[in-house]
N, C-alpha and C. Protein backbone atom coordinates (compact mmCIF):
# COMPACT_ATOMS: atom_id res chain seq x y z
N UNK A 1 23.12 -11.99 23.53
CA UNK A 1 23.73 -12.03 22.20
C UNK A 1 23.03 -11.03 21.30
N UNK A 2 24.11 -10.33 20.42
CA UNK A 2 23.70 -9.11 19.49
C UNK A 2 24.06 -9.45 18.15
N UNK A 3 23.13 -9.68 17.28
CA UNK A 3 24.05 -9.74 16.05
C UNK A 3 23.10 -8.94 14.95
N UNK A 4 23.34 -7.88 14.49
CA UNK A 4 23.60 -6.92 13.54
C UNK A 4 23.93 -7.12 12.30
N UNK A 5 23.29 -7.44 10.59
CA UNK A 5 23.57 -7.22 9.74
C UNK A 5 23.42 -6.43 9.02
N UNK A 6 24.30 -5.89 8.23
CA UNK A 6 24.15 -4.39 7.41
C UNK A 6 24.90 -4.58 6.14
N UNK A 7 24.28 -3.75 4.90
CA UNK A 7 25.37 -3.43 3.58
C UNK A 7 24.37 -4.22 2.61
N UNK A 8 23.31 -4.75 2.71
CA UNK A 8 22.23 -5.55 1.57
C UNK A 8 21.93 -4.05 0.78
N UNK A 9 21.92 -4.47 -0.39
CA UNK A 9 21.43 -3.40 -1.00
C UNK A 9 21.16 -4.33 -2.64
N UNK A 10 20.67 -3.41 -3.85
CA UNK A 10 20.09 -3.59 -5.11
C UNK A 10 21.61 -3.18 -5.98
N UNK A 11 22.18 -4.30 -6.61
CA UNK A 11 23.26 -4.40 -7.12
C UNK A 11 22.79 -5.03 -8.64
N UNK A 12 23.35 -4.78 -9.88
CA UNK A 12 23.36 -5.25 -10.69
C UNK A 12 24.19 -7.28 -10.84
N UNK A 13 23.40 -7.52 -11.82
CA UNK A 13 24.11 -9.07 -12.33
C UNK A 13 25.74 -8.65 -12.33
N UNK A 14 26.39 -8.83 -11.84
CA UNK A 14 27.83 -9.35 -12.05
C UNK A 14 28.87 -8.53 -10.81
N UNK A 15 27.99 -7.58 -10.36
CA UNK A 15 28.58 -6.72 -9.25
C UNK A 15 29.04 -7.34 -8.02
N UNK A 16 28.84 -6.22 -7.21
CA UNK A 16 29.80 -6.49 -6.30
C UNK A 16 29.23 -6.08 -4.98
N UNK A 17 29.35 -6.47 -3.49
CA UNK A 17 28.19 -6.09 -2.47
C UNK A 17 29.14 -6.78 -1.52
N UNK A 18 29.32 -5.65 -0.37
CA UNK A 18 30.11 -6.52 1.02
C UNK A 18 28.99 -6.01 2.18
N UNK A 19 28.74 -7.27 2.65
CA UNK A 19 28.11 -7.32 4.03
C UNK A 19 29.18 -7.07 5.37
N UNK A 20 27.94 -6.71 6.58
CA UNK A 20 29.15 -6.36 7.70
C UNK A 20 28.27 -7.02 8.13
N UNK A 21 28.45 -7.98 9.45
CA UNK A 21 27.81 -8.14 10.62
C UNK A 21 28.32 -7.65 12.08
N UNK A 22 28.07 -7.08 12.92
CA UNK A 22 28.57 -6.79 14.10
C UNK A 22 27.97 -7.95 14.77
N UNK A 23 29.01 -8.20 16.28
CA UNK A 23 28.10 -9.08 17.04
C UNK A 23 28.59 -8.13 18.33
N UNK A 24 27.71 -8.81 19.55
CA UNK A 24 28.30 -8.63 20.51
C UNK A 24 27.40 -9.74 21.56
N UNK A 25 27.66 -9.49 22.81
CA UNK A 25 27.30 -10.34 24.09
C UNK A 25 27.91 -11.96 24.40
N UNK A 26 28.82 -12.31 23.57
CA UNK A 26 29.61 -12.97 23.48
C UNK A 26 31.42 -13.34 22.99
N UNK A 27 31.95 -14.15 23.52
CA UNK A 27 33.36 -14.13 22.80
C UNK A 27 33.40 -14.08 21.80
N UNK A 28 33.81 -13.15 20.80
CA UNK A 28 33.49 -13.23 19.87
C UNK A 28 34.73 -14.21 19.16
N UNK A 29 35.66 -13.64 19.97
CA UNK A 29 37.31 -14.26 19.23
C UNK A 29 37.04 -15.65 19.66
N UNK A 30 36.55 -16.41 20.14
CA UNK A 30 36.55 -17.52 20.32
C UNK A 30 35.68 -18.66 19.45
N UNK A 31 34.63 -17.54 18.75
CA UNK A 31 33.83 -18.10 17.85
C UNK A 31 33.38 -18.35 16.50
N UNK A 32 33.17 -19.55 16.32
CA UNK A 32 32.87 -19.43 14.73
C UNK A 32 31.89 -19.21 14.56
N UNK A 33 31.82 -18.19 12.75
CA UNK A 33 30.73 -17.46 12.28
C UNK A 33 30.34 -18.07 11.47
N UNK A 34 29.11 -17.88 10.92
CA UNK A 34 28.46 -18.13 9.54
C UNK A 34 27.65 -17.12 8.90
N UNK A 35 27.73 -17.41 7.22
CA UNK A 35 26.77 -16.50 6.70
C UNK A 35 25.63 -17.56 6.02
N UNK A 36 24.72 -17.26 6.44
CA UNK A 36 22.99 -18.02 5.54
C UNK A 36 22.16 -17.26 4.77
N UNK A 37 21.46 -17.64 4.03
CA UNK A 37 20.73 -16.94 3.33
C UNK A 37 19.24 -17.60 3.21
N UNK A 38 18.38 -16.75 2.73
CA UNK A 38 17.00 -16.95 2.50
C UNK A 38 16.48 -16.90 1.44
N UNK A 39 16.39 -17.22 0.42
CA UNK A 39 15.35 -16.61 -0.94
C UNK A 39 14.14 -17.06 -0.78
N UNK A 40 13.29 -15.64 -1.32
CA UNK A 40 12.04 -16.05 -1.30
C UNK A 40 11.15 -17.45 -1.73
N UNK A 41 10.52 -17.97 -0.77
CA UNK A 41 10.01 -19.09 -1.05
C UNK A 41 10.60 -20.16 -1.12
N UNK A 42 11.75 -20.22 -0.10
CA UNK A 42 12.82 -21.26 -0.54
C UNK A 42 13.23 -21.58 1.69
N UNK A 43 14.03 -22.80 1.40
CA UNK A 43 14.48 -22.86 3.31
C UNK A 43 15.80 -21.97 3.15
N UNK A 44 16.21 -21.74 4.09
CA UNK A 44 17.33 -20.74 4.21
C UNK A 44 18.54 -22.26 4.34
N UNK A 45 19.58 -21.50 3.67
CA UNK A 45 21.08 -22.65 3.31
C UNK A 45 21.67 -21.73 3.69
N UNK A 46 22.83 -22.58 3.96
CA UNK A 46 23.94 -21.99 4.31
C UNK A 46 25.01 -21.93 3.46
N UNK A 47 25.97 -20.52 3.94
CA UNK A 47 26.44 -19.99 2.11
C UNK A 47 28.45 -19.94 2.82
N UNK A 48 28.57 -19.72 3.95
CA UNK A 48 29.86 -19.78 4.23
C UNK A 48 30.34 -20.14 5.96
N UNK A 49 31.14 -20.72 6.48
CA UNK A 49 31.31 -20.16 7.36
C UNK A 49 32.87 -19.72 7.73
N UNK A 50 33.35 -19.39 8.46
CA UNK A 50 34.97 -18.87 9.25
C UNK A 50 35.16 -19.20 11.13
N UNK A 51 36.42 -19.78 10.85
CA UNK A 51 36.53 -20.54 11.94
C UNK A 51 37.12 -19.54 12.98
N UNK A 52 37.03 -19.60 14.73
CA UNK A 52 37.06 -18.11 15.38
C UNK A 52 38.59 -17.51 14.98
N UNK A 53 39.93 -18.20 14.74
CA UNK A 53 40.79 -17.44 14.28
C UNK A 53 40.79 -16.59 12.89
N UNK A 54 40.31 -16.94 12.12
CA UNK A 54 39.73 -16.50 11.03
C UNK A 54 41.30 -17.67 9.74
N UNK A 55 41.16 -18.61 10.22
CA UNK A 55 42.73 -19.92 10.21
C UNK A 55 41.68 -20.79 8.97
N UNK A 56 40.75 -20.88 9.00
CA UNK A 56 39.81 -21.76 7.86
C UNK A 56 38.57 -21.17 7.67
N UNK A 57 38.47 -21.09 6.42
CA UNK A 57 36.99 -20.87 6.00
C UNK A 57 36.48 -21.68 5.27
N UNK A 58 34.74 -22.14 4.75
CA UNK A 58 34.93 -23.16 3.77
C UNK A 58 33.48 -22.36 3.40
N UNK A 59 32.63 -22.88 2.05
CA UNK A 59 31.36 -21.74 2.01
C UNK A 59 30.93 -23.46 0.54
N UNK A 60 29.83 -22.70 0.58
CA UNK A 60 28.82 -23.89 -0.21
C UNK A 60 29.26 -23.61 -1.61
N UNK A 61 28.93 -24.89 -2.69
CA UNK A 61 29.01 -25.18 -3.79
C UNK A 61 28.60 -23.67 -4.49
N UNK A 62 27.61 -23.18 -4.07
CA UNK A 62 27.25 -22.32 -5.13
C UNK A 62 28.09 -21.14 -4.96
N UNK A 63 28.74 -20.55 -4.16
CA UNK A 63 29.23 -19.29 -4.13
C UNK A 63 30.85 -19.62 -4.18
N UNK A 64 31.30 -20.98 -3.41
CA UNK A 64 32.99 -21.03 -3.87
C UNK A 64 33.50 -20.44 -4.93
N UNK A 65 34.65 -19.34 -5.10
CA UNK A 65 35.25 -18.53 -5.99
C UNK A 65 34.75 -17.57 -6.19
N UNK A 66 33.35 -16.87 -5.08
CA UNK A 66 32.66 -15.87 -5.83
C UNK A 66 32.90 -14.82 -4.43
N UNK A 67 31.99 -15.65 -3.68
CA UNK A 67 32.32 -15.17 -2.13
C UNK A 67 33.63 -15.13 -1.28
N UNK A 68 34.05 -14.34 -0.22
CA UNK A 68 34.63 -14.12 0.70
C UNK A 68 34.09 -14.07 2.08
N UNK A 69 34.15 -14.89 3.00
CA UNK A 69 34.21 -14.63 4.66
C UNK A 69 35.25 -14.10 5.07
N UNK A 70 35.34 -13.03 5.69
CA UNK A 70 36.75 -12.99 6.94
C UNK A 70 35.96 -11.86 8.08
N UNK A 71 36.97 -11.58 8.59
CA UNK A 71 36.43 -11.58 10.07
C UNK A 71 37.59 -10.65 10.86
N UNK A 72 36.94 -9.83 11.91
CA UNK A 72 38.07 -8.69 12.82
C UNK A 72 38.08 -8.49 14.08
N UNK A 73 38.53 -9.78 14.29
CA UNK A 73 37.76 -10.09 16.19
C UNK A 73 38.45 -8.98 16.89
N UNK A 74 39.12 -8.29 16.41
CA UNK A 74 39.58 -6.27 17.24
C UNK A 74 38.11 -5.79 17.51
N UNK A 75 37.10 -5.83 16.50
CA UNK A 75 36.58 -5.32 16.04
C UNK A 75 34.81 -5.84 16.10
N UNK A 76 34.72 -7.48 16.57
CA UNK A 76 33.66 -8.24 16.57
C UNK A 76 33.02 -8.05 15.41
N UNK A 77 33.50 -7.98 14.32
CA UNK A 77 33.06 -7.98 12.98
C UNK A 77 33.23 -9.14 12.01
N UNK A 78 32.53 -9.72 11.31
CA UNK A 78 32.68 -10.53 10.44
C UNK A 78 32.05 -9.98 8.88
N UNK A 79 32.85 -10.15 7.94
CA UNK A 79 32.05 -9.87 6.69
C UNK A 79 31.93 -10.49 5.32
N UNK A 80 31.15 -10.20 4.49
CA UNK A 80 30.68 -11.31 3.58
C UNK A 80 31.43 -10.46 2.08
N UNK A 81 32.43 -10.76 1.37
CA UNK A 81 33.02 -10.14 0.10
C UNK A 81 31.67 -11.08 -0.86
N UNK A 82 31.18 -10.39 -1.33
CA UNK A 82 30.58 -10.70 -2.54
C UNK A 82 30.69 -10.32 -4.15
N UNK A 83 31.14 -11.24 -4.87
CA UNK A 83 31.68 -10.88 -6.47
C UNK A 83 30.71 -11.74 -7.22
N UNK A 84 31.07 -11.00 -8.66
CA UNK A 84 30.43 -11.78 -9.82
C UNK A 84 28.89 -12.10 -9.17
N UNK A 85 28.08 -11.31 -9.00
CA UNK A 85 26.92 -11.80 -8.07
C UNK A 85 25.72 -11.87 -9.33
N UNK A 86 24.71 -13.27 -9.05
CA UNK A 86 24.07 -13.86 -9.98
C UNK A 86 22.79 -13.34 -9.85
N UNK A 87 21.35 -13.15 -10.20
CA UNK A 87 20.19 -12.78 -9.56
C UNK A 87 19.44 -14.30 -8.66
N UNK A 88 20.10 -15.26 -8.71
CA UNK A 88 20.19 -16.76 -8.16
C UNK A 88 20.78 -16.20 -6.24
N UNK A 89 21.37 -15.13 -6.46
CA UNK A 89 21.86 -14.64 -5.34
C UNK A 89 20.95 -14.05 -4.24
N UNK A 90 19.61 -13.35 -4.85
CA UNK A 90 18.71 -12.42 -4.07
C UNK A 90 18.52 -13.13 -3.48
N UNK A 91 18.57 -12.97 -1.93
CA UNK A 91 18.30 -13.41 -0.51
C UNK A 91 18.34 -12.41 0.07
N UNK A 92 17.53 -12.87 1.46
CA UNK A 92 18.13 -12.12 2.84
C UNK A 92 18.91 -12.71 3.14
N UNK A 93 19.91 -12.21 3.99
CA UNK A 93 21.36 -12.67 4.54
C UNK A 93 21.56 -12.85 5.73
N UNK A 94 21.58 -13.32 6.20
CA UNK A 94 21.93 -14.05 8.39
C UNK A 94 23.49 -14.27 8.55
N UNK A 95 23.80 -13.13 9.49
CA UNK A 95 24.81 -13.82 10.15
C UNK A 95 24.03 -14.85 11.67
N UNK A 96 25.04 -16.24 11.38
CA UNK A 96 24.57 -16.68 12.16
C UNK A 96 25.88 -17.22 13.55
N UNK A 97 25.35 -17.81 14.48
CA UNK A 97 27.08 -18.67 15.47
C UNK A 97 26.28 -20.13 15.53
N UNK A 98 27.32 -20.66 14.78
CA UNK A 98 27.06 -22.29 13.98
C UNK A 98 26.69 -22.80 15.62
N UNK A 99 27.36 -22.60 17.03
CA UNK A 99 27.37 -23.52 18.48
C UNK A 99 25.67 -23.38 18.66
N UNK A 100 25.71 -21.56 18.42
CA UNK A 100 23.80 -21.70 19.43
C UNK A 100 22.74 -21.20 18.47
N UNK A 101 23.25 -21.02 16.89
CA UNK A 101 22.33 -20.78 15.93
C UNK A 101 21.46 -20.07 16.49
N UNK A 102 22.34 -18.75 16.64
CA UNK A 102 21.62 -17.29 16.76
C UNK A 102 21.85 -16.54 15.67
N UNK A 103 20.80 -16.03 15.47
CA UNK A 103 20.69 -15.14 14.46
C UNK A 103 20.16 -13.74 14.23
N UNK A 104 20.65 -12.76 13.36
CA UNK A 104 20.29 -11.78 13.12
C UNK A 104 19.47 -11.47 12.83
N UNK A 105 18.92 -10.18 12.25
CA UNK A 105 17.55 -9.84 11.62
C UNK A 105 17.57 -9.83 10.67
N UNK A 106 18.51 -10.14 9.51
CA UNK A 106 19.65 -10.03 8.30
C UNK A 106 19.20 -8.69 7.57
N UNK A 107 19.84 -8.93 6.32
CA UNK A 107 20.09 -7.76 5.07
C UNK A 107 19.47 -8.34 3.73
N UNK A 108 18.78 -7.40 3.33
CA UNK A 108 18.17 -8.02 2.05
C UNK A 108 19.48 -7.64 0.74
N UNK A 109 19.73 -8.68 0.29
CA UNK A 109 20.54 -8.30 -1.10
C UNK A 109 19.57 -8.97 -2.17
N UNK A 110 19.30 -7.56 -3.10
CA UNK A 110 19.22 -7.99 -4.88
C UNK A 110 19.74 -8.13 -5.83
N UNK A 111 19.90 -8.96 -6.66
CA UNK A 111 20.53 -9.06 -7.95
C UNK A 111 19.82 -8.61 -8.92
N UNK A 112 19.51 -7.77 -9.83
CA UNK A 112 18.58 -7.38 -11.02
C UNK A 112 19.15 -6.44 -11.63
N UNK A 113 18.93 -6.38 -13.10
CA UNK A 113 19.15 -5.43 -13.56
C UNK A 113 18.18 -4.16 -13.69
């Protein structure tokens, strides 16, 4: 199993930031994804996930209406739409697969002005 996150970068309060994850060494179309996060000094939560058709998604209290999951099993890609982004947001970012909770090396995203 390969999983690849990319697109963290230093974004202002209210902007805007899309993550990519690639995967590979597994079905990918068959699987559901997740996105987690880390902030410093904190346990890592979980912020969304998408089911392997890309047919349901559901994502945590704090980001509902802000965030986007979807996903391009052509493509073994899954990605994270991020809006209206808070500095409550700075984490590293994990794509993770909810079955064997593998994970990436993630992406650091900042919020600051």
């Amino acid at each position: 199993v390969h999983i690849v996150e990319s697109g963290g970068d230093l974004v202002q309060p209210g902007g805007s930031l899309r993550l990519s994850c690639a995967a590979s060494g597994f079905t990918f179309s068959t699987t559901a994804m997740s996105w987690d996060r880390q902030a410093p000094g904190q346990e890592r939560e979980w912020v969304a996930t998408i089911t392997s058709t890309g047919g349901a998604k559901y994502y945590s209290e704090r980001v509902r209406g802000r965030f986007t999951i979807s996903r391009d099993n052509a493509k073994n890609t899954v990605s994270l739409q991020m809006n209206l982004l808070k500095p409550d947001d700075t984490a590293v970012y994990y794509c993770r697969i909810p079955q064997t909770g593998s994970w990436g090396q993630g992406t650091q995203v900042t919020v600051s002005s």
